[in-house]
Protein backbone atom coordinates (compact mmCIF):
# COMPACT_ATOMS: atom_id res chain seq x y z
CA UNK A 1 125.94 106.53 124.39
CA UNK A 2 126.63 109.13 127.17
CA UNK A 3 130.09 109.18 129.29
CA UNK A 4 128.91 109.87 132.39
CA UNK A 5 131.18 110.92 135.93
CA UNK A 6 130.49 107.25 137.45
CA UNK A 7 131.03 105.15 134.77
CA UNK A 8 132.58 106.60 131.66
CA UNK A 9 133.55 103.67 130.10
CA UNK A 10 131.58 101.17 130.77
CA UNK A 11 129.04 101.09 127.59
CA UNK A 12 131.45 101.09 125.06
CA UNK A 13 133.35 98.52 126.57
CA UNK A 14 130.74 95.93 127.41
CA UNK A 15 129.63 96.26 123.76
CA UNK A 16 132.87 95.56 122.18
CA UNK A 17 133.79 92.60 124.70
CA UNK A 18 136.78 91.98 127.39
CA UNK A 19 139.20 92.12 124.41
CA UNK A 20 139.04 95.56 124.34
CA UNK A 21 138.28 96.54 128.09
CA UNK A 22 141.44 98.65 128.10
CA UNK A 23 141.13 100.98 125.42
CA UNK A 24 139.63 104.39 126.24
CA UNK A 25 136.03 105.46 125.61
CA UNK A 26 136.68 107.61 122.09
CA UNK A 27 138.96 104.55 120.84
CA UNK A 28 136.55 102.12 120.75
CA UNK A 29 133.92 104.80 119.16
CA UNK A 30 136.61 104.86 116.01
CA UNK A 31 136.66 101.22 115.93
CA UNK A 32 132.71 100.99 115.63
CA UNK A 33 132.83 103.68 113.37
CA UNK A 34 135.57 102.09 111.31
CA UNK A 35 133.65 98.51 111.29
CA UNK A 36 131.05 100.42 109.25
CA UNK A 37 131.09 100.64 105.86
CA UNK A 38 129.49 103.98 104.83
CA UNK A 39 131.12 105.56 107.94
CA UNK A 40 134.28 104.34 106.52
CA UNK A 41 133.15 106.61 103.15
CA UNK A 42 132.04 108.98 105.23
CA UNK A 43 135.31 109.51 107.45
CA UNK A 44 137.94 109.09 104.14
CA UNK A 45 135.83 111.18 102.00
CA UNK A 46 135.54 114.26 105.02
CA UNK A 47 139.37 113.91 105.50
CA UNK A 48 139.93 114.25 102.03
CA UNK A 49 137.73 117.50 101.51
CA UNK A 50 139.20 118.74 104.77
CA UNK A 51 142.45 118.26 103.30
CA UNK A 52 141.20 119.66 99.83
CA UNK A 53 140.16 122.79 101.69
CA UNK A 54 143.18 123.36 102.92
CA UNK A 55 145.56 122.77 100.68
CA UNK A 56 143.59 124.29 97.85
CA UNK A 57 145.68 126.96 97.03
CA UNK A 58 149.12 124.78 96.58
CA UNK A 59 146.80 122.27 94.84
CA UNK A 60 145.53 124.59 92.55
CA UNK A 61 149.35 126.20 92.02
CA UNK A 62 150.27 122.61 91.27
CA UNK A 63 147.65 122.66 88.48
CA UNK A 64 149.57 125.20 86.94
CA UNK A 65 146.23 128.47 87.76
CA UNK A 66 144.49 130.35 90.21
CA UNK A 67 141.19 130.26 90.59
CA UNK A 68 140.58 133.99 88.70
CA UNK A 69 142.93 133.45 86.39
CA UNK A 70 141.72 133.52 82.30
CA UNK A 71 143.21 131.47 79.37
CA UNK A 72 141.15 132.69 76.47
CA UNK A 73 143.55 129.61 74.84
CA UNK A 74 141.22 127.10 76.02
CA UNK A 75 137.77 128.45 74.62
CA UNK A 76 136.73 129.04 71.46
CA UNK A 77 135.85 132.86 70.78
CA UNK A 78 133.58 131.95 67.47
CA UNK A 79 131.56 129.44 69.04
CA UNK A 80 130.95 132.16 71.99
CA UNK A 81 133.24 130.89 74.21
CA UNK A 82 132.91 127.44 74.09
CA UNK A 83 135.93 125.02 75.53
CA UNK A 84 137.90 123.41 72.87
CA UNK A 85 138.25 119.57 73.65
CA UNK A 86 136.32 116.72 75.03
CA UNK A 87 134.05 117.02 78.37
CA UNK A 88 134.63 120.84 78.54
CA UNK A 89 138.32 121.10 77.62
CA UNK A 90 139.48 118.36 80.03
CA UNK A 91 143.21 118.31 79.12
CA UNK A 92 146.64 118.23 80.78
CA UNK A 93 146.51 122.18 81.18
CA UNK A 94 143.24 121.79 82.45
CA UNK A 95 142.66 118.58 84.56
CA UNK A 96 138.51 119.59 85.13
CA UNK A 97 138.33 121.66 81.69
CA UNK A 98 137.34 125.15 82.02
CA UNK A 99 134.71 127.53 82.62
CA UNK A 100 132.44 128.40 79.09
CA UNK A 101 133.08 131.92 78.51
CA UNK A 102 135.95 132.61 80.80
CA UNK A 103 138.31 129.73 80.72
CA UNK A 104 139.11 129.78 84.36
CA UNK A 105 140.17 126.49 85.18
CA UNK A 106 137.84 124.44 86.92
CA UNK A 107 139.90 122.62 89.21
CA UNK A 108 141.12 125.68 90.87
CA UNK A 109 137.59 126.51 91.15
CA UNK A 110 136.31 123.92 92.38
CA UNK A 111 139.40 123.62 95.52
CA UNK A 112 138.64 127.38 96.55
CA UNK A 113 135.28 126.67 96.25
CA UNK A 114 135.03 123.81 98.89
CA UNK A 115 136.94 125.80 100.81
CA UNK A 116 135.05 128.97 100.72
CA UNK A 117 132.27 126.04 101.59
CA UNK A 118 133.70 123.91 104.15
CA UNK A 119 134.90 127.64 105.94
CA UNK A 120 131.12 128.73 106.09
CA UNK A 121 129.89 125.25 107.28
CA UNK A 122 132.26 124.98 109.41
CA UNK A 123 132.32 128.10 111.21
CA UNK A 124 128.22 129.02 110.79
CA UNK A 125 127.97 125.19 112.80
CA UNK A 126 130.96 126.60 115.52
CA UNK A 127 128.24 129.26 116.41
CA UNK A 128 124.76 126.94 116.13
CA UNK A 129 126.48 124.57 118.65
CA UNK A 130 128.14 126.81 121.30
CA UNK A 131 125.46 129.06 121.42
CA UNK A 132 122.75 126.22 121.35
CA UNK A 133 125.11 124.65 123.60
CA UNK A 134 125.27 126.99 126.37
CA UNK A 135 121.28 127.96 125.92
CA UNK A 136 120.07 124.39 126.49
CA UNK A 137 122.19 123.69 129.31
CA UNK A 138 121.20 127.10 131.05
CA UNK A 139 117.34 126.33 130.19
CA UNK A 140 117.59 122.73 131.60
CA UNK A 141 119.79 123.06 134.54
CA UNK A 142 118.64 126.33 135.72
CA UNK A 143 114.46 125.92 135.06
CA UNK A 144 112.29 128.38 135.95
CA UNK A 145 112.32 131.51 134.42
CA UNK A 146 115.27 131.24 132.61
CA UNK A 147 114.29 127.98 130.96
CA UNK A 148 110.71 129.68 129.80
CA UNK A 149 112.44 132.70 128.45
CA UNK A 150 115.15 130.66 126.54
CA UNK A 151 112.22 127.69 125.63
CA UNK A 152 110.17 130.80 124.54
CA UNK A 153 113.17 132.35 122.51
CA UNK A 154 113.67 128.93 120.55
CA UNK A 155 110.19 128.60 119.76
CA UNK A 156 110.13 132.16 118.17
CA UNK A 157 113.35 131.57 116.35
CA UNK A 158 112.21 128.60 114.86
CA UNK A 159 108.43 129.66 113.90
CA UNK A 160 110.29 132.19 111.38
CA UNK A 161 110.43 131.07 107.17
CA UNK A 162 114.51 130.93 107.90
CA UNK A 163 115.51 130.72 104.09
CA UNK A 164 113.05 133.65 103.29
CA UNK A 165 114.70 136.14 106.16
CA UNK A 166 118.32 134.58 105.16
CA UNK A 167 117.59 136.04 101.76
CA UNK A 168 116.19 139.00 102.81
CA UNK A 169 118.98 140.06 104.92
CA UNK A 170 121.80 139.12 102.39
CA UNK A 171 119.85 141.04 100.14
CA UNK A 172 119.60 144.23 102.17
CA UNK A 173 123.11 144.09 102.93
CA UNK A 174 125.81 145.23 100.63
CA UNK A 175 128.99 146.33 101.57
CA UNK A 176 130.10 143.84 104.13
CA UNK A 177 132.24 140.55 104.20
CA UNK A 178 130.13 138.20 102.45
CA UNK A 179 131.40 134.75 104.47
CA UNK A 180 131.17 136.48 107.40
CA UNK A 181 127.67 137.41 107.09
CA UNK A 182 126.39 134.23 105.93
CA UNK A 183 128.07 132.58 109.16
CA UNK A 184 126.56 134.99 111.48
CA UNK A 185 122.78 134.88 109.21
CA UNK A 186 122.87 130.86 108.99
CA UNK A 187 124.09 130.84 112.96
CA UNK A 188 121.08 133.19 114.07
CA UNK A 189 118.82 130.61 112.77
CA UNK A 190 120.11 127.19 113.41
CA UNK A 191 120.79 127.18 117.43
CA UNK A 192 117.47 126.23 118.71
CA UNK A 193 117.35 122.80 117.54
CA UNK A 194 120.65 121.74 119.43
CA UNK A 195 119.23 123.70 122.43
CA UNK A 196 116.50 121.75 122.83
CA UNK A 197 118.92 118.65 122.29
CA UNK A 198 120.59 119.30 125.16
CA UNK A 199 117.99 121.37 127.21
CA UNK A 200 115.97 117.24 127.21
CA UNK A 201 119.58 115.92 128.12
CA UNK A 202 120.52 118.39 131.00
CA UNK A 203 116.84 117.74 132.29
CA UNK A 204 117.36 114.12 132.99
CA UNK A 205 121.01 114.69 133.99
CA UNK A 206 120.65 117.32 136.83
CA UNK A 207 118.63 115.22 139.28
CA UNK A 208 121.46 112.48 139.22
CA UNK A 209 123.07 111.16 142.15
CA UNK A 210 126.45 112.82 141.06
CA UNK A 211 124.85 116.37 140.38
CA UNK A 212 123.41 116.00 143.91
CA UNK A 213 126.40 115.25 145.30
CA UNK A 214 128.38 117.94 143.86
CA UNK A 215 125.39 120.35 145.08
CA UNK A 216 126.17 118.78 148.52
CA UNK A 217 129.77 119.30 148.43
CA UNK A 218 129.53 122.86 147.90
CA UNK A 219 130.23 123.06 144.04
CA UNK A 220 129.11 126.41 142.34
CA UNK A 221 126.75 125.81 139.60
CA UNK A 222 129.81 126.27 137.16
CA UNK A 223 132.06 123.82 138.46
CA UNK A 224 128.59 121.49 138.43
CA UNK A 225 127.74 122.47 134.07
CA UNK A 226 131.35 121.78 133.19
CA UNK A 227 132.45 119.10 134.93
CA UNK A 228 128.87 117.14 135.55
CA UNK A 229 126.70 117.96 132.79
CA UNK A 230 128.40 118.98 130.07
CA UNK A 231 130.58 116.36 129.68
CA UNK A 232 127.52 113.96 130.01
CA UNK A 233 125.74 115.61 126.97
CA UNK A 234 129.16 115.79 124.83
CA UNK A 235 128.15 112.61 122.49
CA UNK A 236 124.35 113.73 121.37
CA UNK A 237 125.99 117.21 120.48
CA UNK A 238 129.25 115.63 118.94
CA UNK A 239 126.78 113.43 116.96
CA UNK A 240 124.14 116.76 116.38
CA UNK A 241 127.46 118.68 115.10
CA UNK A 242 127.95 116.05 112.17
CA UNK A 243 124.08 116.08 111.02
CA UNK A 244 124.78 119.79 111.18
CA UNK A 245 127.40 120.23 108.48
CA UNK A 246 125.81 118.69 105.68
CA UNK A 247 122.95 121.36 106.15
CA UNK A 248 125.24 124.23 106.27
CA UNK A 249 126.89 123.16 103.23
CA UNK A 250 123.53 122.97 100.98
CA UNK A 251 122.54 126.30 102.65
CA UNK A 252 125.42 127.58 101.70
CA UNK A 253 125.31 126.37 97.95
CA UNK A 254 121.43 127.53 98.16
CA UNK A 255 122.17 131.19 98.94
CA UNK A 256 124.74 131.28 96.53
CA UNK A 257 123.03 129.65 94.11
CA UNK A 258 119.95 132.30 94.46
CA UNK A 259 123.13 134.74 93.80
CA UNK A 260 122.42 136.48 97.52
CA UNK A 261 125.70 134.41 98.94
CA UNK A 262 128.81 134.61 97.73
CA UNK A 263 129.75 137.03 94.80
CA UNK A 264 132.15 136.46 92.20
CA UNK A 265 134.84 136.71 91.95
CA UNK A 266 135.52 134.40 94.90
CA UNK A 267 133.99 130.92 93.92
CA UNK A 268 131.61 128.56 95.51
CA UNK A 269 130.17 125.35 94.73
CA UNK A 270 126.48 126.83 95.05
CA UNK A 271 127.27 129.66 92.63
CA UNK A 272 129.42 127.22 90.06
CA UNK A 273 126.16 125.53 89.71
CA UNK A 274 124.24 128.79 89.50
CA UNK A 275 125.93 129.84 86.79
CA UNK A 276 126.99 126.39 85.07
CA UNK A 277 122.56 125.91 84.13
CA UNK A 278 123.39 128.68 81.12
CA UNK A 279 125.84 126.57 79.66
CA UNK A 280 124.57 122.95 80.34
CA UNK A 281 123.67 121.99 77.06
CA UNK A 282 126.96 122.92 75.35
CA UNK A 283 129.23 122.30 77.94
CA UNK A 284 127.56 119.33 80.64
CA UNK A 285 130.72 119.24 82.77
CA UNK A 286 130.62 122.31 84.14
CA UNK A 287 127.50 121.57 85.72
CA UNK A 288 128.06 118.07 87.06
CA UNK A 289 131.44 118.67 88.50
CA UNK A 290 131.06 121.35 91.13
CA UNK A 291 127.16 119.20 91.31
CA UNK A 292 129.14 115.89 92.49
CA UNK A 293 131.77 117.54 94.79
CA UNK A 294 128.42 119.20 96.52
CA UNK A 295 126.68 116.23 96.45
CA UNK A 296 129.92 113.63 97.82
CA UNK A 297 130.33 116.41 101.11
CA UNK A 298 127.01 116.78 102.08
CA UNK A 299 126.60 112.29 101.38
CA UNK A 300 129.73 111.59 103.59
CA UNK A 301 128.93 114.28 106.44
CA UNK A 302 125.59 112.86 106.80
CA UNK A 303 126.42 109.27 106.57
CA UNK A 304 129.22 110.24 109.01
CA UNK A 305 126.77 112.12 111.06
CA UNK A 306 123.87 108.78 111.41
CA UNK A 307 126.55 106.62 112.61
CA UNK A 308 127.59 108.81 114.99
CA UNK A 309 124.28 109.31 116.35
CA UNK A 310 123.60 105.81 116.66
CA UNK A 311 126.92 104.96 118.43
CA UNK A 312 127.03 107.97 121.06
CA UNK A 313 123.28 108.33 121.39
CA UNK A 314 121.52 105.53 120.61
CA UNK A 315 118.13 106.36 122.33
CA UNK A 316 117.95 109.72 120.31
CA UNK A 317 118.66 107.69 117.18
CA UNK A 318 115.99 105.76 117.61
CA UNK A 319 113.53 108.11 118.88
């Protein structure tokens, strides 16, 4: 479902009847969202590992440890580190147990984790979509050359083995901020598939009878991609953002987990798991708890993510 300049309401409000006629486009897009069921898990279950993220560092003061922090108390040194207790020394000093080895509590982990996560997600998708974004909308409103360089650069960008060169470069370098150069190597390689999103959008929007009027009046082509198109193609990239996030987050835990990502001491889902397979048999919980917080965000986002697609772009769902 597009808003479009002539009639920016009128889809959402003949599908949810006259009832609702007066409530604004992105209102009634909640309340379909909201009438779903797994969007409903999807939406509580993003808020509350948004709101994990966030708060992860009072959360994990409340717990009583930081996320580096040892307590050789809760392992036992002539067992080789094992956790003393029940499902890896769950306990009211540690609410997720502890690591095997270490005894860094796992719920501190785990919060700065998802945060170190969400950030790279986040941030890496921030760059796919604005510069995917603005390449699309150049190579379908402007045609011609530009649209057969950019077309060309998309199709060489995306003919590369991605995960190989992502590990090649993290590999190569050493000395640098870690989350930001996962952002800026995931980025580099996700941005052609929303530009050819919205490159097949701005195609079939440019020729419309409000384009050509705004060509008429005397707009510049700026005035015409901000005010005319891009608002026009905003729902198949708010929906193409969602379906993003969910594959940011398992490349994330991916390079991690092949121990090019994120180093320790900081933590990350990815390289809990990593590290979790040498103690599986002796201590299971290790390995399924940073496992099921992976598996819930990348479930809700992309649950999330389909319902949005079908509600603001129906036709592309479909297709």
């Amino acid at each position: 479902m597009s808003i479009t300049s002539t009639e920016p309401a009128a889809a959402p409000v003949a599908a949810a009847g006259p009832e609702k006629a007066g409530r604004g486009p992105w209102r009634l897009v909640w309340d379909q969202l909201w009438a779903r069921g797994s969007a409903r898990f999807g939406l509580i279950a993003v808020g509350a590992l948004v709101l994990m993220a966030a708060l992860a560092t009072p959360l994990s003061a409340l717990g009583g440890w930081s996320p580096e922090e040892f307590d050789k108390r809760a392992i036992d040194p002539y067992l080789g580190g094992v956790p003393i207790g029940d499902f890896g020394g769950v306990s009211a000093r540690h609410w997720f147990g502890v690591e095997p080895f270490t005894g860094r509590d796992l719920f501190a982990r785990v919060l700065h984790g998802g945060q170190v996560s969400l950030i790279i997600a986040f941030t890496a998708t921030a760059v796919v979509v604005v510069s995917g974004t603005l390449a699309g909308i150049a190579a379908g409103y402007f045609g011609g050359r530009v649209d057969t360089v950019l077309s060309r650069l998309m199709d060489l960008t995306m003919s590369f083995p991605s995960l190989i060169f992502m590990i090649a470069m993290m590999s190569v370098a050493k000395d640098v901020n870690r989350i930001l150069l996962m952002t800026l190597v995931i980025g580099l390689f996700g941005w052609p598939g929303i530009a050819r999103v919205v490159r097949g959008q701005t195609l079939s929007l440019k020729h419309r009878e409000y384009v050509e009027a705004a060509k008429v009046g005397g707009a510049r082509s700026w005035r015409i991609l901000t005010r005319e198109i891009l608002p026009n193609v905003s729902g198949p990239i708010i929906a193409y953002t969602t379906l993003l996030i969910p594959g940011m987050i398992a490349t994330e835990a991916a390079l991690s987990y092949l121990g090019v990502g994120v180093r320790p001491p900081t933590a990350s889902w990815g390289q809990m798991i990593a590290e979790s397979i040498v103690h599986y048999e002796i201590d299971p919980t290790y390995f399924l708890i940073p496992t099921a917080f992976l598996f819930i965000a990348v479930l809700a986002f992309t649950l999330l993510g389909d319902a949005l697609r079908d509600i603001l772009d129906p036709r592309g769902g479909r297709s």
